[in-house]
PDB file of N, CA and C in Angstrom:
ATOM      1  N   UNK A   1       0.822  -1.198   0.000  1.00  0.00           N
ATOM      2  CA  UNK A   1       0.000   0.000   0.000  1.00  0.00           C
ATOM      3  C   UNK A   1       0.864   1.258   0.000  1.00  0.00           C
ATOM      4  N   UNK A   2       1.880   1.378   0.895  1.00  0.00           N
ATOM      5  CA  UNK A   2       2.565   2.290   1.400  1.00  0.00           C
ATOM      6  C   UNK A   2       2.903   2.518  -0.256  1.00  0.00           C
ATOM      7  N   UNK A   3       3.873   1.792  -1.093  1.00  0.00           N
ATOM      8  CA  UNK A   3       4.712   1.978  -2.353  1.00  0.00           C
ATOM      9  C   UNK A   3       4.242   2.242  -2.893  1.00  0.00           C
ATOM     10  N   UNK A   4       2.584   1.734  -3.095  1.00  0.00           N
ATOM     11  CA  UNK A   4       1.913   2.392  -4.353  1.00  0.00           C
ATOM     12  C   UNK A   4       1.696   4.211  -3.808  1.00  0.00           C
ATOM     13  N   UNK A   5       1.274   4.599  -2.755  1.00  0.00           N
ATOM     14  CA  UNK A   5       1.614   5.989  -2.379  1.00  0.00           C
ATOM     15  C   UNK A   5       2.825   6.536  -2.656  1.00  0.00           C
ATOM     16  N   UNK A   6       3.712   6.033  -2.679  1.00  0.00           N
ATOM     17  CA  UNK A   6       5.113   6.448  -3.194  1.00  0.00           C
ATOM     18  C   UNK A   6       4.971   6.686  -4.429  1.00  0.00           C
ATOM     19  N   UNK A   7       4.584   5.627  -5.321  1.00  0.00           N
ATOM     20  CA  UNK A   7       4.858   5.618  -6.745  1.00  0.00           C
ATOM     21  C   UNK A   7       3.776   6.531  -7.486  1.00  0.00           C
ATOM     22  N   UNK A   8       2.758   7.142  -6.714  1.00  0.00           N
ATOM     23  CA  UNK A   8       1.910   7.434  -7.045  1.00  0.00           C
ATOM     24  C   UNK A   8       2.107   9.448  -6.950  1.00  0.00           C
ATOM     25  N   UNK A   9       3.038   9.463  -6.015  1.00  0.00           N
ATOM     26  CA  UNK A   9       3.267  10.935  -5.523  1.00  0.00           C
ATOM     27  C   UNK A   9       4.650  11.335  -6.218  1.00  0.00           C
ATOM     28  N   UNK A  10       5.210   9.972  -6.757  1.00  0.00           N
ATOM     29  CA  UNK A  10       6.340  10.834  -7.789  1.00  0.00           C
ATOM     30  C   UNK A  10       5.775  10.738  -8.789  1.00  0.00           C
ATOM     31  N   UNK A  11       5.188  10.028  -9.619  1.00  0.00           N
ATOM     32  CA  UNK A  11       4.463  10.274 -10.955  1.00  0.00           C
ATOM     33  C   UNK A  11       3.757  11.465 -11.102  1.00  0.00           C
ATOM     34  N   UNK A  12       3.114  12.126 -10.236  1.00  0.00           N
ATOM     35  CA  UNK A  12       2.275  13.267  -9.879  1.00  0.00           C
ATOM     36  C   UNK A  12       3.230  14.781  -9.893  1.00  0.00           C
ATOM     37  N   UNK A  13       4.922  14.342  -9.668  1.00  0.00           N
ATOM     38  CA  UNK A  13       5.557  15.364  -9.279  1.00  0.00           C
ATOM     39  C   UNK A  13       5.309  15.972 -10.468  1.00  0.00           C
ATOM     40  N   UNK A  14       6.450  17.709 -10.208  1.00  0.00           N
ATOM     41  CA  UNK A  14       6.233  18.538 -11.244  1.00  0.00           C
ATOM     42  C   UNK A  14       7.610  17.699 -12.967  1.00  0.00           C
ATOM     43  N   UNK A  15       7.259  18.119 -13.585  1.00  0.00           N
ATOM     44  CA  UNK A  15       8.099  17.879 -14.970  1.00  0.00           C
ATOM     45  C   UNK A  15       9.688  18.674 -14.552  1.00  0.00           C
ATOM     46  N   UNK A  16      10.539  17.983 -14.884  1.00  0.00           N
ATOM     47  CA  UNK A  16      11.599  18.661 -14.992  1.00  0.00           C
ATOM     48  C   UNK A  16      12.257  19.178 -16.310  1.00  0.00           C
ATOM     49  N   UNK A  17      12.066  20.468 -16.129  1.00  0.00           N
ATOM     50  CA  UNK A  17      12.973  21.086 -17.237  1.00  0.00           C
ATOM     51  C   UNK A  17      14.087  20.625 -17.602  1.00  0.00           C
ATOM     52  N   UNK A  18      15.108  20.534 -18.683  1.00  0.00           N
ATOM     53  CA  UNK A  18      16.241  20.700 -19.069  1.00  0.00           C
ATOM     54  C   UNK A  18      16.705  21.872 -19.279  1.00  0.00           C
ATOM     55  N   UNK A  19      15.865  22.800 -19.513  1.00  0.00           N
ATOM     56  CA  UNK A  19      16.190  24.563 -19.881  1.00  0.00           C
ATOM     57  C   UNK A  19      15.452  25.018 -19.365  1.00  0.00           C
ATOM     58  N   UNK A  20      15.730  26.641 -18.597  1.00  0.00           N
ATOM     59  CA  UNK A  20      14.742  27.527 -18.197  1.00  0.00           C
ATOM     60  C   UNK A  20      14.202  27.975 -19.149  1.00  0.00           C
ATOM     61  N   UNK A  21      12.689  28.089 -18.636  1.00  0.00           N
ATOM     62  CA  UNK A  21      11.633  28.789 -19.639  1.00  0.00           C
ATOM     63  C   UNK A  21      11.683  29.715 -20.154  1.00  0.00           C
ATOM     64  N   UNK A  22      11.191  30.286 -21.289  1.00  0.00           N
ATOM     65  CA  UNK A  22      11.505  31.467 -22.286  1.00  0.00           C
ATOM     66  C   UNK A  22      11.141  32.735 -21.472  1.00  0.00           C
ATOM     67  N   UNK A  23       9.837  32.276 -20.272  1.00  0.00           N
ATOM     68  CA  UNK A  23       9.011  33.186 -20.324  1.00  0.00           C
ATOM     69  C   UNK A  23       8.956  33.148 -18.509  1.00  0.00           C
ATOM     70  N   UNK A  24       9.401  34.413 -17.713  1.00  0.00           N
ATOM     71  CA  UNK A  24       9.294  34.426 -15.970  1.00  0.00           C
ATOM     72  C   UNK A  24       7.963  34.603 -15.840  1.00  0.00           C
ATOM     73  N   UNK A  25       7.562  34.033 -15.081  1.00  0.00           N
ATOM     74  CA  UNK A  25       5.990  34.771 -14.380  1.00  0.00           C
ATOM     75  C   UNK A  25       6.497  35.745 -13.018  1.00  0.00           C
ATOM     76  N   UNK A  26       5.271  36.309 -13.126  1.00  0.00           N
ATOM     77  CA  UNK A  26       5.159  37.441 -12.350  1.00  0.00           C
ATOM     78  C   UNK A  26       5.771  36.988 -10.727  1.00  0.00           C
ATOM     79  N   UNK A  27       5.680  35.731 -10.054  1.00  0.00           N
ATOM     80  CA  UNK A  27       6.081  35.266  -8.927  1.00  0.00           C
ATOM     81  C   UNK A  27       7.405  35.026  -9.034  1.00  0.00           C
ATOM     82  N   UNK A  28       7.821  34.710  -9.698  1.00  0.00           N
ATOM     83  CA  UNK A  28       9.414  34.599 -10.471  1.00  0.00           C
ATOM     84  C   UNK A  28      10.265  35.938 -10.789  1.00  0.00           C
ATOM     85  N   UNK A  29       9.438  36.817 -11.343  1.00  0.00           N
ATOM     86  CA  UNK A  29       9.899  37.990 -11.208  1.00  0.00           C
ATOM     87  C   UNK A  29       9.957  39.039 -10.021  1.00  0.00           C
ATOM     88  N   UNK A  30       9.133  38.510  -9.126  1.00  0.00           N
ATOM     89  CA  UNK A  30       9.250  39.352  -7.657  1.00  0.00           C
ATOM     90  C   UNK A  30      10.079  39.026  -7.200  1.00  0.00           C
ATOM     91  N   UNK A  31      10.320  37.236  -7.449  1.00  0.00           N
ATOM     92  CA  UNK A  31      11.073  37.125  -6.018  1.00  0.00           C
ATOM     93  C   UNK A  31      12.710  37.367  -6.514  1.00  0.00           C
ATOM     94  N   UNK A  32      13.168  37.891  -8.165  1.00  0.00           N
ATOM     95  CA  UNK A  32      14.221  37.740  -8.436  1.00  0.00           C
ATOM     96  C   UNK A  32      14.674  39.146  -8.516  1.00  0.00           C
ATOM     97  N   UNK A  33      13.996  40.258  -7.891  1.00  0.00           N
ATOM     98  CA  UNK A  33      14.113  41.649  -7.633  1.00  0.00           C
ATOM     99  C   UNK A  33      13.693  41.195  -5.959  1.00  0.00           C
ATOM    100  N   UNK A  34      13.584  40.491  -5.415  1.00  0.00           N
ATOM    101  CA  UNK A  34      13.785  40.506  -3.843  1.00  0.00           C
ATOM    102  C   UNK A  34      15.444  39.881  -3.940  1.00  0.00           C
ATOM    103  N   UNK A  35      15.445  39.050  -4.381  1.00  0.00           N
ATOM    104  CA  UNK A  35      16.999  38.582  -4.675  1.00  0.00           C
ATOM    105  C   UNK A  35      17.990  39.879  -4.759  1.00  0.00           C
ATOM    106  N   UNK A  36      17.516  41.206  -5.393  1.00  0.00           N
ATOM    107  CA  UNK A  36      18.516  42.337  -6.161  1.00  0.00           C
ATOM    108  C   UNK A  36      18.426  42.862  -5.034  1.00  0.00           C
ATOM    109  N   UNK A  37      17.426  43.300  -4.197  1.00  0.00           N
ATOM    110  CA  UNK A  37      17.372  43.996  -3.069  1.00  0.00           C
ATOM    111  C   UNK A  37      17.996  43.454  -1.880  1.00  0.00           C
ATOM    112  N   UNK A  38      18.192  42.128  -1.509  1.00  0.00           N
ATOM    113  CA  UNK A  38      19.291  41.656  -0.300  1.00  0.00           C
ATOM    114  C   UNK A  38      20.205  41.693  -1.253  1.00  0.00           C
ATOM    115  N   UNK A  39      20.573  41.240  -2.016  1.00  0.00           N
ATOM    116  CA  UNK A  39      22.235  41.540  -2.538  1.00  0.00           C
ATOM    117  C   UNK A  39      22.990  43.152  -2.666  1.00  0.00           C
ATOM    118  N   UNK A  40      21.557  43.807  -2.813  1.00  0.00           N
ATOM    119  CA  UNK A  40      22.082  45.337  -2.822  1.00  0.00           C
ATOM    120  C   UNK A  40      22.090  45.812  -1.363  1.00  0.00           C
ATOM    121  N   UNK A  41      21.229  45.381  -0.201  1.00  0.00           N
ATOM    122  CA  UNK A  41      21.274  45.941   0.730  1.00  0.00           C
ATOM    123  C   UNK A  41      23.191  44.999   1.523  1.00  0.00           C
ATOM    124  N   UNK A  42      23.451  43.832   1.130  1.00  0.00           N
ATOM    125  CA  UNK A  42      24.392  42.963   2.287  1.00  0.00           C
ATOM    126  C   UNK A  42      25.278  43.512   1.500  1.00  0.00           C
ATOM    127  N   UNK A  43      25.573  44.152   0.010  1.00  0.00           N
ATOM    128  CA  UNK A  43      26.594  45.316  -0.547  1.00  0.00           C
ATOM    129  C   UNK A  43      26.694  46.212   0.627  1.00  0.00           C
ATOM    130  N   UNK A  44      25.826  47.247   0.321  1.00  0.00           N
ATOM    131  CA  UNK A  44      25.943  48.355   1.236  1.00  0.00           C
ATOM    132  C   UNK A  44      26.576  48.049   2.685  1.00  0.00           C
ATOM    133  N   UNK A  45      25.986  47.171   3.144  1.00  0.00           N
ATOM    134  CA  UNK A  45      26.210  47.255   4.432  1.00  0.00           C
ATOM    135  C   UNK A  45      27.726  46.364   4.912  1.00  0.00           C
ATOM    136  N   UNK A  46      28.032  45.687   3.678  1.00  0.00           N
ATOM    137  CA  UNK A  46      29.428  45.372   3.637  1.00  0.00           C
ATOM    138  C   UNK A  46      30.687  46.483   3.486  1.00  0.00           C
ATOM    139  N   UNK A  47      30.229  47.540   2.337  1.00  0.00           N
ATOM    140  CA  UNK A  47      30.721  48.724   1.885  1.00  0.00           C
ATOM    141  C   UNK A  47      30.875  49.245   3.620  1.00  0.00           C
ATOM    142  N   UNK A  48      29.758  49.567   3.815  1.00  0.00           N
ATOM    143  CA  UNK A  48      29.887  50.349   5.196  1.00  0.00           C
ATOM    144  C   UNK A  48      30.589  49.409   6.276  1.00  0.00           C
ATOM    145  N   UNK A  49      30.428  48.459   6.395  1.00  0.00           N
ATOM    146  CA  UNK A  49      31.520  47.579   7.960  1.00  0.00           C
ATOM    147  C   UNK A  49      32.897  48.146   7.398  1.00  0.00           C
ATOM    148  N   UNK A  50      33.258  47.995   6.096  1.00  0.00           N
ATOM    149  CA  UNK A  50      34.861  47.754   6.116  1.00  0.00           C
ATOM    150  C   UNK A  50      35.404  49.090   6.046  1.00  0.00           C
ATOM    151  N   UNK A  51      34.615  50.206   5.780  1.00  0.00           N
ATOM    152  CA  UNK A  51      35.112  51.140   6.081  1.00  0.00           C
ATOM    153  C   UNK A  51      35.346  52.081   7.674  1.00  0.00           C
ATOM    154  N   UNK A  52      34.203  51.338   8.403  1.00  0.00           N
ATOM    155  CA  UNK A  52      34.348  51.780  10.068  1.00  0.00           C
ATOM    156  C   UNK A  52      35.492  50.433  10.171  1.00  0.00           C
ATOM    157  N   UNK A  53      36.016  49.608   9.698  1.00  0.00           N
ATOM    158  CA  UNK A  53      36.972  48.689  10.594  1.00  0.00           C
ATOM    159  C   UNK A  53      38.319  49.356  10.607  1.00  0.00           C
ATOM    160  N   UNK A  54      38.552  49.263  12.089  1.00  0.00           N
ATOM    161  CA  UNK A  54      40.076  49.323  11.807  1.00  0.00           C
ATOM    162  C   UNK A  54      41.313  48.630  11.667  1.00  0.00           C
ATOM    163  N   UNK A  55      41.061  46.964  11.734  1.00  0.00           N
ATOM    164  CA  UNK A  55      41.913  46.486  11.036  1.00  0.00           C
ATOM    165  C   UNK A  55      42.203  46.582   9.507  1.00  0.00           C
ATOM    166  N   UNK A  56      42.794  46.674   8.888  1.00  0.00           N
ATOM    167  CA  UNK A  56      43.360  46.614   7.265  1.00  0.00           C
ATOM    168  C   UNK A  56      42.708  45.515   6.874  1.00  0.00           C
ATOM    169  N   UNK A  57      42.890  44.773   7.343  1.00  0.00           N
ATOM    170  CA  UNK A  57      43.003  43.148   6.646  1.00  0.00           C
ATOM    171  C   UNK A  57      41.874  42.678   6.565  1.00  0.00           C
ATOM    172  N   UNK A  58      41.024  43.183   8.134  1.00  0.00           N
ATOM    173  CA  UNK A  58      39.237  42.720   8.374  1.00  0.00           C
ATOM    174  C   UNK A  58      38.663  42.783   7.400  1.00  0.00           C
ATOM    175  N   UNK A  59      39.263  44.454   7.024  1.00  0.00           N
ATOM    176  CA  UNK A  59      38.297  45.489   5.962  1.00  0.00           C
ATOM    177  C   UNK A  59      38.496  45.387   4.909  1.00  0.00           C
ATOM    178  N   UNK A  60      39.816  44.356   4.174  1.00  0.00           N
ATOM    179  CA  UNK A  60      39.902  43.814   3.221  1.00  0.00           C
ATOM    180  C   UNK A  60      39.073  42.608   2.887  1.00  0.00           C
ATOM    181  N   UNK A  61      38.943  41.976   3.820  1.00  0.00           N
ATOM    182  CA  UNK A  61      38.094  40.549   3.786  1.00  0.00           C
ATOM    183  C   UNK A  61      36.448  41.289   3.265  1.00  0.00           C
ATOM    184  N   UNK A  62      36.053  42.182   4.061  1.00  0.00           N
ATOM    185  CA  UNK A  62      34.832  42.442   4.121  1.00  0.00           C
ATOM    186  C   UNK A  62      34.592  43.428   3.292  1.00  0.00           C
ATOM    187  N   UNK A  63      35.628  43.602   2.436  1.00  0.00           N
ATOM    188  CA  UNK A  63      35.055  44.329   0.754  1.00  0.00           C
ATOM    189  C   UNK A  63      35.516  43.136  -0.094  1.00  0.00           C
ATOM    190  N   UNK A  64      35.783  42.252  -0.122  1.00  0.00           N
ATOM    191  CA  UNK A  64      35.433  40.925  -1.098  1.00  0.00           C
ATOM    192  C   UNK A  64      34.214  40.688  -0.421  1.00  0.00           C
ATOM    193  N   UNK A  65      34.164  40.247   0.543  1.00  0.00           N
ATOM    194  CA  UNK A  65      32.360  40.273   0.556  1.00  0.00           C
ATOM    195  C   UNK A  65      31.253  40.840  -0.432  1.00  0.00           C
ATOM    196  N   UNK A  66      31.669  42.534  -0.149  1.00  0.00           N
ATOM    197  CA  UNK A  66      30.809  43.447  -0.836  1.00  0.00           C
ATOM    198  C   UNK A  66      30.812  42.846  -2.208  1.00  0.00           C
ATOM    199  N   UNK A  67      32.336  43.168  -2.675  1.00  0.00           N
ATOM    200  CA  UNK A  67      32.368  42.717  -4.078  1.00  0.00           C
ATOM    201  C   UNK A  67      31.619  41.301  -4.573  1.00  0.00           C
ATOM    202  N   UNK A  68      31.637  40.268  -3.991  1.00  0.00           N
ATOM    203  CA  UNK A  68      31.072  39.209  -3.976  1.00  0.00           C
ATOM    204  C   UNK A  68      29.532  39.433  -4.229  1.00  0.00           C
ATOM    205  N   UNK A  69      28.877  40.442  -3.417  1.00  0.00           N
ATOM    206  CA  UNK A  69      27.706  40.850  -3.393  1.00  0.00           C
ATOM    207  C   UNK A  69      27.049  41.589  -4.767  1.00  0.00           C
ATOM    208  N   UNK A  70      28.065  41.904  -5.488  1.00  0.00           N
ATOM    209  CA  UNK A  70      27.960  43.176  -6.133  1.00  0.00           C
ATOM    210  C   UNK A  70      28.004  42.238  -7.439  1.00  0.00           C
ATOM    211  N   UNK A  71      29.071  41.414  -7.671  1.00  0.00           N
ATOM    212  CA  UNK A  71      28.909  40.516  -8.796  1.00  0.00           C
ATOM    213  C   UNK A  71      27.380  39.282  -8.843  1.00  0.00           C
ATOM    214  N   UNK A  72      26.908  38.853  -7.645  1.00  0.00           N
ATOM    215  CA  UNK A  72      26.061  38.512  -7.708  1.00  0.00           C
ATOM    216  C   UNK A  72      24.353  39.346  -8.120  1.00  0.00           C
ATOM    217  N   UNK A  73      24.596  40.776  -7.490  1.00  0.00           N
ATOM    218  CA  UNK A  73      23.856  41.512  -7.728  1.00  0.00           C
ATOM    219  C   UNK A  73      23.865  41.842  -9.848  1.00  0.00           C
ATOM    220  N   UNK A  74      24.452  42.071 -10.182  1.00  0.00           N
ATOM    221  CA  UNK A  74      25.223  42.211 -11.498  1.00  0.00           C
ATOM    222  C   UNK A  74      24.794  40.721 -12.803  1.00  0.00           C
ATOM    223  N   UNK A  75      24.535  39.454 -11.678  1.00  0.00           N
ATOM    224  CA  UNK A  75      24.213  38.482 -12.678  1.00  0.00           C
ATOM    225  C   UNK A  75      22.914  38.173 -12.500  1.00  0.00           C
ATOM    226  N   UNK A  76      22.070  38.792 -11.699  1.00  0.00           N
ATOM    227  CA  UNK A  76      20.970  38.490 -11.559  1.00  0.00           C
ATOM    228  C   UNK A  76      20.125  39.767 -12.339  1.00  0.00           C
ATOM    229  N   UNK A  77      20.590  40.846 -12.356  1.00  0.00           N
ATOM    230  CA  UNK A  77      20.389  41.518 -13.217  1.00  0.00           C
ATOM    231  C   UNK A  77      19.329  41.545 -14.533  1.00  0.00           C
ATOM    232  N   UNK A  78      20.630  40.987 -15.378  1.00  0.00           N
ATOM    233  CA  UNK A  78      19.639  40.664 -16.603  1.00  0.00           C
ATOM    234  C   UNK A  78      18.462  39.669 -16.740  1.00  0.00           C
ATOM    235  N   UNK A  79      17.966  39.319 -15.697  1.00  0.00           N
ATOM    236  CA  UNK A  79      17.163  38.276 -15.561  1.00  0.00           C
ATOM    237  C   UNK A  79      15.742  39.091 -15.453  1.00  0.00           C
ATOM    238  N   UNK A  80      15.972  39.808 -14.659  1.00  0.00           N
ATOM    239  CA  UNK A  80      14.685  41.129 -14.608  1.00  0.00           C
ATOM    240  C   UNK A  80      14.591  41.890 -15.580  1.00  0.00           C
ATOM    241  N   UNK A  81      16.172  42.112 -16.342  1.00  0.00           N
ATOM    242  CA  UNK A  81      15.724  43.104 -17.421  1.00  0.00           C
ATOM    243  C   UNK A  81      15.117  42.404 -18.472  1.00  0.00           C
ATOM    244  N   UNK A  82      15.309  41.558 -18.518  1.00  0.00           N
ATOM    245  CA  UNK A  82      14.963  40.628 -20.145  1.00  0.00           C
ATOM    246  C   UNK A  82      13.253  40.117 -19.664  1.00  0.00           C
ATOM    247  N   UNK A  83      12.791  40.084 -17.916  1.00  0.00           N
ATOM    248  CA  UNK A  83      10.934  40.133 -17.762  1.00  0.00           C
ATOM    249  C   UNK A  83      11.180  41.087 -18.358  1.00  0.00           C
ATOM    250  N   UNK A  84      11.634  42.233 -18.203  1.00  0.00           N
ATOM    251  CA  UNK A  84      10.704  43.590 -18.159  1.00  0.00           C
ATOM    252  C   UNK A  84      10.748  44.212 -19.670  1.00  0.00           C
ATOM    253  N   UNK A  85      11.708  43.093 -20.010  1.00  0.00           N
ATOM    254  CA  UNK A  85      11.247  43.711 -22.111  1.00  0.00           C
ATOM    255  C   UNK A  85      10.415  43.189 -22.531  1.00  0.00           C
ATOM    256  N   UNK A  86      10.583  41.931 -21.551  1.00  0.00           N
ATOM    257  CA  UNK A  86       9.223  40.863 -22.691  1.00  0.00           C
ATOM    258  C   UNK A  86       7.802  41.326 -22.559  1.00  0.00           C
ATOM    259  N   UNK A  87       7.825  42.295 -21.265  1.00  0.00           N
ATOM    260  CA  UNK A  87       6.045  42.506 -20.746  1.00  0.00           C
ATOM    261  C   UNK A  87       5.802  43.493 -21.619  1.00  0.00           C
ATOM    262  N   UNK A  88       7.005  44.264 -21.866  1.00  0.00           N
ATOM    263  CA  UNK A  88       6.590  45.807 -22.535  1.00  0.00           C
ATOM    264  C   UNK A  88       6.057  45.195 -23.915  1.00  0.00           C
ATOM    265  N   UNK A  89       6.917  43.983 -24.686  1.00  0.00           N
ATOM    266  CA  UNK A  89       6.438  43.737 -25.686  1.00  0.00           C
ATOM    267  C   UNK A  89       4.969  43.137 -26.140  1.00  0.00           C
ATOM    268  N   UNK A  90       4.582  42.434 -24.600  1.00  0.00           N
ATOM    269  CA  UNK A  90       2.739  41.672 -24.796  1.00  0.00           C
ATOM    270  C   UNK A  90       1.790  43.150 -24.851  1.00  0.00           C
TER     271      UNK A  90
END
């Protein structure tokens, strides 16, 4: 009994892509501008620790952080810009 519930709740699962879809939905697109907004805010606030630190070295560590932040912020990017051409175009 139990297995056929098993076998029955992965057959049911969702399809797996091989490629992301052409096309974000609107829940996809919020949450990938909530994504831009913690990466832009743990920037900033990286920017700002390493400049109150007064070790050298801390404040070196903790602007690769930023930077870290900033390249991630940077690849997520075009992901919103390319929703926000496709909507202008429907």
């Amino acid at each position: 009994m139990q297995n056929e519930m098993n076998e029955q709740s992965t057959n049911q699962s969702q399809p797996m892509f091989m490629e992301p879809p052409k096309v974000i939905s609107t829940k996809d697109a919020l949450y990938i501008a909530d994504m831009l907004t913690w990466n832009l805010v743990a920037m900033k606030k990286a920017h700002f620790f390493a400049s109150q630190c007064q070790d050298a070295e801390i404040a070196q560590e903790i602007e690769k952080v930023c930077k870290m932040h900033q390249r991630h912020y940077e690849r997520i990017l075009p992901h919103l810009e390319n929703t926000q051409s496709q909507q202008t175009l429907q």
